[in-house]
N, C-alpha and C. Protein backbone atom coordinates (compact mmCIF):
# COMPACT_ATOMS: atom_id res chain seq x y z
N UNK A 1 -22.10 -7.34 -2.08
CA UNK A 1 -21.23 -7.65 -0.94
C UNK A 1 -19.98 -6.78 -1.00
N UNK A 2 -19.85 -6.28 0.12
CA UNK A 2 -18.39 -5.00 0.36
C UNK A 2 -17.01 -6.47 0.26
N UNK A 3 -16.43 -5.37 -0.55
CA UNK A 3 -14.82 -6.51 -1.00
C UNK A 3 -14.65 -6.37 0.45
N UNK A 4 -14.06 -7.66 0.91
CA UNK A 4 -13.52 -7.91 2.14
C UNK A 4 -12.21 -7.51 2.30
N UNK A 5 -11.20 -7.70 0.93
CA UNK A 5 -10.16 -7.08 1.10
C UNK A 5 -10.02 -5.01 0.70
N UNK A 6 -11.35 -4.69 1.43
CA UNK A 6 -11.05 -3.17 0.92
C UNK A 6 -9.87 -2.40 1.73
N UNK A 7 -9.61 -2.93 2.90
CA UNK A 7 -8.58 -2.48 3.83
C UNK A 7 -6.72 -1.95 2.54
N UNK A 8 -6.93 -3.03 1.94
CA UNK A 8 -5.64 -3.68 1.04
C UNK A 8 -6.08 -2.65 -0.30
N UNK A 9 -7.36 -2.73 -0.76
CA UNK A 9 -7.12 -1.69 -1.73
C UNK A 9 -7.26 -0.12 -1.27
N UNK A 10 -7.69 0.10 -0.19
CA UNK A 10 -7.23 1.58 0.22
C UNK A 10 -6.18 1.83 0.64
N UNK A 11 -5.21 0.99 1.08
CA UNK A 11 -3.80 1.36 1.37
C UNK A 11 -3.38 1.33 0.26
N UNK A 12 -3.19 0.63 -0.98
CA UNK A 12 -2.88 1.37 -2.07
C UNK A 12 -3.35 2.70 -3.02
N UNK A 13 -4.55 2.46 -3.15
CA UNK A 13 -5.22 3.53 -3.84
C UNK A 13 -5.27 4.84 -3.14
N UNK A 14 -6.20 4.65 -1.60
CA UNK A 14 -5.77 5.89 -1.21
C UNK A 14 -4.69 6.46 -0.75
N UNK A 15 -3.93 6.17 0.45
CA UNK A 15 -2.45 6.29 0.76
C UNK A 15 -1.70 6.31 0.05
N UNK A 16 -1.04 5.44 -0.64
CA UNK A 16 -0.22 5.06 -1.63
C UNK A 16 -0.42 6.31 -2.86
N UNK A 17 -1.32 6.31 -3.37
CA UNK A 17 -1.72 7.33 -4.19
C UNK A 17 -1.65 8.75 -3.99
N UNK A 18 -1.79 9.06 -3.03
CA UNK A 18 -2.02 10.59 -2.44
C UNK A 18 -0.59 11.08 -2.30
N UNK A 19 -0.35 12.17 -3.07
CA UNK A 19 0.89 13.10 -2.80
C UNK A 19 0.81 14.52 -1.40
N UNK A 20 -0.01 14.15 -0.77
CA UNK A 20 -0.77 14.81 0.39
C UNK A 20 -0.05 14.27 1.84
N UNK A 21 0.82 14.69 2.45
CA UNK A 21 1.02 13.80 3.64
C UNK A 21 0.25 13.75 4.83
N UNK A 22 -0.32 14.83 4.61
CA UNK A 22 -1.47 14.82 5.99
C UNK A 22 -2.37 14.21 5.63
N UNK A 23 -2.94 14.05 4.50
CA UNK A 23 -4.04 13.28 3.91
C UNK A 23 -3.61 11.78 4.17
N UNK A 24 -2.66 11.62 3.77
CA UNK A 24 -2.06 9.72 3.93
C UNK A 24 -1.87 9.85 5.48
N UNK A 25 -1.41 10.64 6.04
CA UNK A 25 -1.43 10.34 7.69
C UNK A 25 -3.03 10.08 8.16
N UNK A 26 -3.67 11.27 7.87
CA UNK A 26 -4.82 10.59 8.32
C UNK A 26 -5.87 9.17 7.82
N UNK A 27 -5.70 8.82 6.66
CA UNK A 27 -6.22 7.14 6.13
C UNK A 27 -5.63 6.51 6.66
N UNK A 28 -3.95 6.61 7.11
CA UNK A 28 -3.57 5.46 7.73
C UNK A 28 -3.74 4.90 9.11
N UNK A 29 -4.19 6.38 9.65
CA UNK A 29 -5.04 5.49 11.19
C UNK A 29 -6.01 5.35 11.26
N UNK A 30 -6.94 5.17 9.64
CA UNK A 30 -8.53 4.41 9.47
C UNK A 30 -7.98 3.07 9.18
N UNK A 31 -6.77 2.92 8.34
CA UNK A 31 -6.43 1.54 8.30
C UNK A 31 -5.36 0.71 8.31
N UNK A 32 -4.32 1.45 8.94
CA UNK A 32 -3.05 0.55 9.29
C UNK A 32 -3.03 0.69 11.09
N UNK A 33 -2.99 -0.30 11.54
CA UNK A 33 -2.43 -0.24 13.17
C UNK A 33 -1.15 0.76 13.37
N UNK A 34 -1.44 1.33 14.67
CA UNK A 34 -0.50 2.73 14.68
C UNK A 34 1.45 1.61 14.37
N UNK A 35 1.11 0.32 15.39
CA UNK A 35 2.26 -0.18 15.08
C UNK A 35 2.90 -0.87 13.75
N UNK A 36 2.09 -0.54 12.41
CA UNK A 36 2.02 -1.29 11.50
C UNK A 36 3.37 -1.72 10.75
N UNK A 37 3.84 -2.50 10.13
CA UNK A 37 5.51 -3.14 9.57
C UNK A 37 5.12 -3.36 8.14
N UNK A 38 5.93 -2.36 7.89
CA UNK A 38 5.87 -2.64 5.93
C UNK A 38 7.22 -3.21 5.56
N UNK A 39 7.48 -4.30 4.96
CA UNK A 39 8.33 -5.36 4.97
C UNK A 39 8.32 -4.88 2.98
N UNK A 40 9.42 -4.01 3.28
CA UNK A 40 9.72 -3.43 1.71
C UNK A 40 11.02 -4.48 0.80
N UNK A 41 12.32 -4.99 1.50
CA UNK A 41 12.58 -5.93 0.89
C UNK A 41 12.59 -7.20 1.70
N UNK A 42 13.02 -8.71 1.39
CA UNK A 42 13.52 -9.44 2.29
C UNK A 42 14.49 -9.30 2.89
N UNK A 43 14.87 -9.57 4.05
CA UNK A 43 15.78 -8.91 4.58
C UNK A 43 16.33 -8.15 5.27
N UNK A 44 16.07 -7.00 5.09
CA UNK A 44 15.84 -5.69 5.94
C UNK A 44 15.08 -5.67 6.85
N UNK A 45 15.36 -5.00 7.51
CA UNK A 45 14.21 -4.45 8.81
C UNK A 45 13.04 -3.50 7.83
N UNK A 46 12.04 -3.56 8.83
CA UNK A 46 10.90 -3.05 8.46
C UNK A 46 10.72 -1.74 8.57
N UNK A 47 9.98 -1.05 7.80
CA UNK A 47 9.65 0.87 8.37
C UNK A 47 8.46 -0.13 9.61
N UNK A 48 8.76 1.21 10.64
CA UNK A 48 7.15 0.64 11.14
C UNK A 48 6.78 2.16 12.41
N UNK A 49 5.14 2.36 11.97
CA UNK A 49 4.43 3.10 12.27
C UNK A 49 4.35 3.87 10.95
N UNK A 50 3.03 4.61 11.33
CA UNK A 50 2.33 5.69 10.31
C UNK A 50 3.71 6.80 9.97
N UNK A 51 4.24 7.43 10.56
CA UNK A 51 5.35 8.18 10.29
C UNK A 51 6.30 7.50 9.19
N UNK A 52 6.84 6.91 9.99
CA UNK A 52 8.43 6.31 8.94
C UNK A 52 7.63 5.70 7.09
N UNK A 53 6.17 5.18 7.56
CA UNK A 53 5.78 4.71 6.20
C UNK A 53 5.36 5.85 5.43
N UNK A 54 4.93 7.21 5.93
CA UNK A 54 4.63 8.59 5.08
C UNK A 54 6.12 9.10 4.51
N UNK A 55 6.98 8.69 5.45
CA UNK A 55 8.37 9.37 4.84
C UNK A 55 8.52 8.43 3.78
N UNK A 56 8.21 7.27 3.63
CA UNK A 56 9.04 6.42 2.47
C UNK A 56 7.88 6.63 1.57
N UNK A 57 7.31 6.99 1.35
CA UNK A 57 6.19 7.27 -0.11
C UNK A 57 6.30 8.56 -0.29
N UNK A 58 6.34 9.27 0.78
CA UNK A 58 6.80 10.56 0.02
C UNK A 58 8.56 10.73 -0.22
N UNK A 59 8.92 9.85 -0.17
CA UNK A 59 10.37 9.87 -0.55
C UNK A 59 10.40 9.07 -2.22
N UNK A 60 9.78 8.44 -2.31
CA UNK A 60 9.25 7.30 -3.42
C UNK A 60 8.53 8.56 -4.41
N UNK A 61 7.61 9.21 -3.84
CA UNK A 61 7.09 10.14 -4.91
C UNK A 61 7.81 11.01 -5.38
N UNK A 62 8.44 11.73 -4.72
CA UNK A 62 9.47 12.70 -5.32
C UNK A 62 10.37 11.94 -6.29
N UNK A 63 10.78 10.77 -6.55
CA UNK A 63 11.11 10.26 -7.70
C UNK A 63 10.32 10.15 -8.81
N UNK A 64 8.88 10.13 -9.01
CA UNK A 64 8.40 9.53 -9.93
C UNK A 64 7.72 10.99 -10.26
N UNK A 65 7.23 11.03 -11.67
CA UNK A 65 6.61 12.14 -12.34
C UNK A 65 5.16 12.15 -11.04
N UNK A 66 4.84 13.40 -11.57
CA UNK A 66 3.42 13.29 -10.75
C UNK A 66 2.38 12.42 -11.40
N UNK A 67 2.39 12.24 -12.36
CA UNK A 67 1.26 11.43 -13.12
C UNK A 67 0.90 10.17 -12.94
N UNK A 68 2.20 9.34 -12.46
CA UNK A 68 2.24 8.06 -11.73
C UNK A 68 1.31 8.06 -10.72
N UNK A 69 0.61 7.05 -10.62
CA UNK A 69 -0.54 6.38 -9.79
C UNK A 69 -0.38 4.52 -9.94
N UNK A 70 -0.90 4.08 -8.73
CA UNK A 70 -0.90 2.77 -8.57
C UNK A 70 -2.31 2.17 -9.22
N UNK A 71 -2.35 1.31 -9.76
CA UNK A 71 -3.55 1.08 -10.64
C UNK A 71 -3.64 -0.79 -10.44
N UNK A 72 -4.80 -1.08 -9.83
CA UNK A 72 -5.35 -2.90 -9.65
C UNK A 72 -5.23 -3.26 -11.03
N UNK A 73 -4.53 -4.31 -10.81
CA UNK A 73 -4.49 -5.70 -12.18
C UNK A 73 -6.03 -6.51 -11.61
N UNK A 74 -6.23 -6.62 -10.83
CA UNK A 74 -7.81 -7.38 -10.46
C UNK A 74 -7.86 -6.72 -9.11
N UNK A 75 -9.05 -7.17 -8.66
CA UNK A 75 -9.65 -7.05 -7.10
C UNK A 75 -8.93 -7.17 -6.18
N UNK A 76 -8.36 -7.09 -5.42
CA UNK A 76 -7.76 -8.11 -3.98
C UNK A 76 -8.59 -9.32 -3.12
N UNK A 77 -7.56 -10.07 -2.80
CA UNK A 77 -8.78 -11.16 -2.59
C UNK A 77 -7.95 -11.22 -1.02
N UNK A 78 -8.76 -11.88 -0.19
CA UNK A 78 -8.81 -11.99 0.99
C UNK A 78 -8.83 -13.70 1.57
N UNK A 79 -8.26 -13.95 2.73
CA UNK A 79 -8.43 -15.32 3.06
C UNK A 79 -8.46 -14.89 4.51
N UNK A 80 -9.36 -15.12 5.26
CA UNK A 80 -9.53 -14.66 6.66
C UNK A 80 -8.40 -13.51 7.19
N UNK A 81 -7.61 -13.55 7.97
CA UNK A 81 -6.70 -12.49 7.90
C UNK A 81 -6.06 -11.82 7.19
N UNK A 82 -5.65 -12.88 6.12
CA UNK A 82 -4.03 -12.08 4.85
C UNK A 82 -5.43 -11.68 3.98
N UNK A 83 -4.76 -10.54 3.51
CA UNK A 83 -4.80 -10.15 1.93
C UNK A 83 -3.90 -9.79 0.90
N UNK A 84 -4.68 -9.91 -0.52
CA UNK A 84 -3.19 -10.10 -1.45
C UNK A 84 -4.03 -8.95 -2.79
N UNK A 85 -3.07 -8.51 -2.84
CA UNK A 85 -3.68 -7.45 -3.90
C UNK A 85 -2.56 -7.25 -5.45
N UNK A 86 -2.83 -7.14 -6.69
CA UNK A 86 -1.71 -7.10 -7.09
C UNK A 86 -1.96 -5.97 -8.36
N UNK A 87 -0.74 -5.18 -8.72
CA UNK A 87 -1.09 -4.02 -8.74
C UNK A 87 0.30 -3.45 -10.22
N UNK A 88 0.14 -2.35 -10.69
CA UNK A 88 1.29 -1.60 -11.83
C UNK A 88 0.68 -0.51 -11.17
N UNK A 89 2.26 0.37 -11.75
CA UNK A 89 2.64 2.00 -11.14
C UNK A 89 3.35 2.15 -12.84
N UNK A 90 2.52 3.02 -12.70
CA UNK A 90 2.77 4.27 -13.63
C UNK A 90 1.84 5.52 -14.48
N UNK A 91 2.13 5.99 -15.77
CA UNK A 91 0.93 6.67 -16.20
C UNK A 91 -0.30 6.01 -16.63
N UNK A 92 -1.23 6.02 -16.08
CA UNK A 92 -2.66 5.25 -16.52
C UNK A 92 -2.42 4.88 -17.91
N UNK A 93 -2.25 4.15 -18.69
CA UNK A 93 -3.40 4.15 -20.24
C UNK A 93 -1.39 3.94 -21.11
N UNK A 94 -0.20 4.05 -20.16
CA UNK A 94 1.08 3.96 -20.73
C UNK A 94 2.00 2.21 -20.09
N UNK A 95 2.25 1.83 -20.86
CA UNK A 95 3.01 0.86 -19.72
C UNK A 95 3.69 0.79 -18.71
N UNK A 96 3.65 0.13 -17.60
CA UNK A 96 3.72 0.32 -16.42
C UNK A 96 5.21 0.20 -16.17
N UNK A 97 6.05 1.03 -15.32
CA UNK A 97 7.01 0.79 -14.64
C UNK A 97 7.58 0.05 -14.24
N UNK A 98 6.71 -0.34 -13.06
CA UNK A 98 6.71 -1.48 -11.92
C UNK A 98 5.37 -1.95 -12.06
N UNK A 99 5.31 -3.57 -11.51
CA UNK A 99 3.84 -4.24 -11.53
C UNK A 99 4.78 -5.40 -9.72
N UNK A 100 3.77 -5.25 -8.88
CA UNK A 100 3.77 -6.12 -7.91
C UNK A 100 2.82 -6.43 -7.24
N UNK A 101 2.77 -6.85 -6.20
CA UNK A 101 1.67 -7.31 -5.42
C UNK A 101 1.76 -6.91 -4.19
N UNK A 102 0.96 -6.97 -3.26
CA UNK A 102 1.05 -6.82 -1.87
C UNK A 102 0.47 -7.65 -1.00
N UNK A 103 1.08 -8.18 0.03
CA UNK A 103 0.23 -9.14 1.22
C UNK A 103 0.06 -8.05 2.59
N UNK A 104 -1.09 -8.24 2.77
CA UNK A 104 -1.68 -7.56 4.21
C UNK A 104 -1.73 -8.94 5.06
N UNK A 105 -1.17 -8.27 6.48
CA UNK A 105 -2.07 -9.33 7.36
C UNK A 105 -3.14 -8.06 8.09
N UNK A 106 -4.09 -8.44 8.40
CA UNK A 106 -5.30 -7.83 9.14
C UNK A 106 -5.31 -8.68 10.76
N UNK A 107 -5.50 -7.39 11.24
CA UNK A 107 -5.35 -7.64 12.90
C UNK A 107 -6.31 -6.68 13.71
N UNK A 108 -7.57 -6.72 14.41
CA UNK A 108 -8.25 -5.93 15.02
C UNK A 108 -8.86 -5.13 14.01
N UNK A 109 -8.77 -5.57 12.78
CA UNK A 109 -9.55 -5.09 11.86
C UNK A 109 -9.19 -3.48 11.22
N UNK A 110 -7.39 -3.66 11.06
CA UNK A 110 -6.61 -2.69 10.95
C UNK A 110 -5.25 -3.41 10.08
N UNK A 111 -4.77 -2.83 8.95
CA UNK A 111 -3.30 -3.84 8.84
C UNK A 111 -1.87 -3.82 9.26
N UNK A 112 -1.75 -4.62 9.97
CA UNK A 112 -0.74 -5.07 10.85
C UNK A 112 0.55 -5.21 10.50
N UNK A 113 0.75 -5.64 8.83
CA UNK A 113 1.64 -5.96 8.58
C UNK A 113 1.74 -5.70 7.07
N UNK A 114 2.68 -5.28 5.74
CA UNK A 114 2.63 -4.91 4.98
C UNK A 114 3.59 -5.39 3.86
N UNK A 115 3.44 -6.54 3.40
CA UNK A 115 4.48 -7.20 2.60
C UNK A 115 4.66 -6.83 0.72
N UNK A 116 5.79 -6.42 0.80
CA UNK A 116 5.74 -6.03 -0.74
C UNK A 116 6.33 -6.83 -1.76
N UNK A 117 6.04 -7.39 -2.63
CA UNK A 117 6.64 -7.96 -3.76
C UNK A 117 6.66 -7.66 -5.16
N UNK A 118 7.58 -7.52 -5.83
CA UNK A 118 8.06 -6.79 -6.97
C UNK A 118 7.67 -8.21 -7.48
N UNK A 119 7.30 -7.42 -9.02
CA UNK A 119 7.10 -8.63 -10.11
C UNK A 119 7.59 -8.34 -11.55
């Protein structure tokens, strides 16, 4: 059975991962809605669309060594619309940086909405 939440692990793995911006532009209109809202802290207003979210990862990458990659603590699991995925950034096989999670909502079978939480 195809993970239901694969939407949630390709926006991390592939997008998220890719130091390529045309490459992350194009996955993200296989799977984020062109209007999509990544809700980076509480609080703030949201980035939203494919653009403003390529500028903030490639603004995010240029901080971090190249070797950094986002790497699954487990599967992502899914509950009809939301998904929740949870995840460490850093060098594979070194201890991780950062470890958080992410909530998707899924909408037209695209994600709609992009919630981040630090852990």
């Amino acid at each position: 059975m195809k993970n239901r939440a694969q939407l949630l692990e390709d926006s991390l793995l592939v997008i998220w991962n890719d130091r390529n911006s045309q490459n992350r532009l194009q996955a993200m209109q296989r799977i984020y809605a062109s209007d999509i809202q990544f809700f980076e802290t509480d609080g703030d207003e949201p980035f939203v669309g494919h653009d403003a979210i390529n500028d903030v990862i490639g603004k995010l990458q240029s901080e971090w060594p190249v070797e950094f990659s986002f790497q699954l603590t487990e599967p992502a699991k899914a509950n009809n619309e939301i998904q929740l995925i949870s995840w460490t950034l850093g060098i594979p096989g070194q201890t991780p940086v950062a470890k958080g999670s992410d909530v998707a909502i899924i909408e037209n079978g695209k994600i709609k909405s992009l919630h981040l939480f630090l852990g």
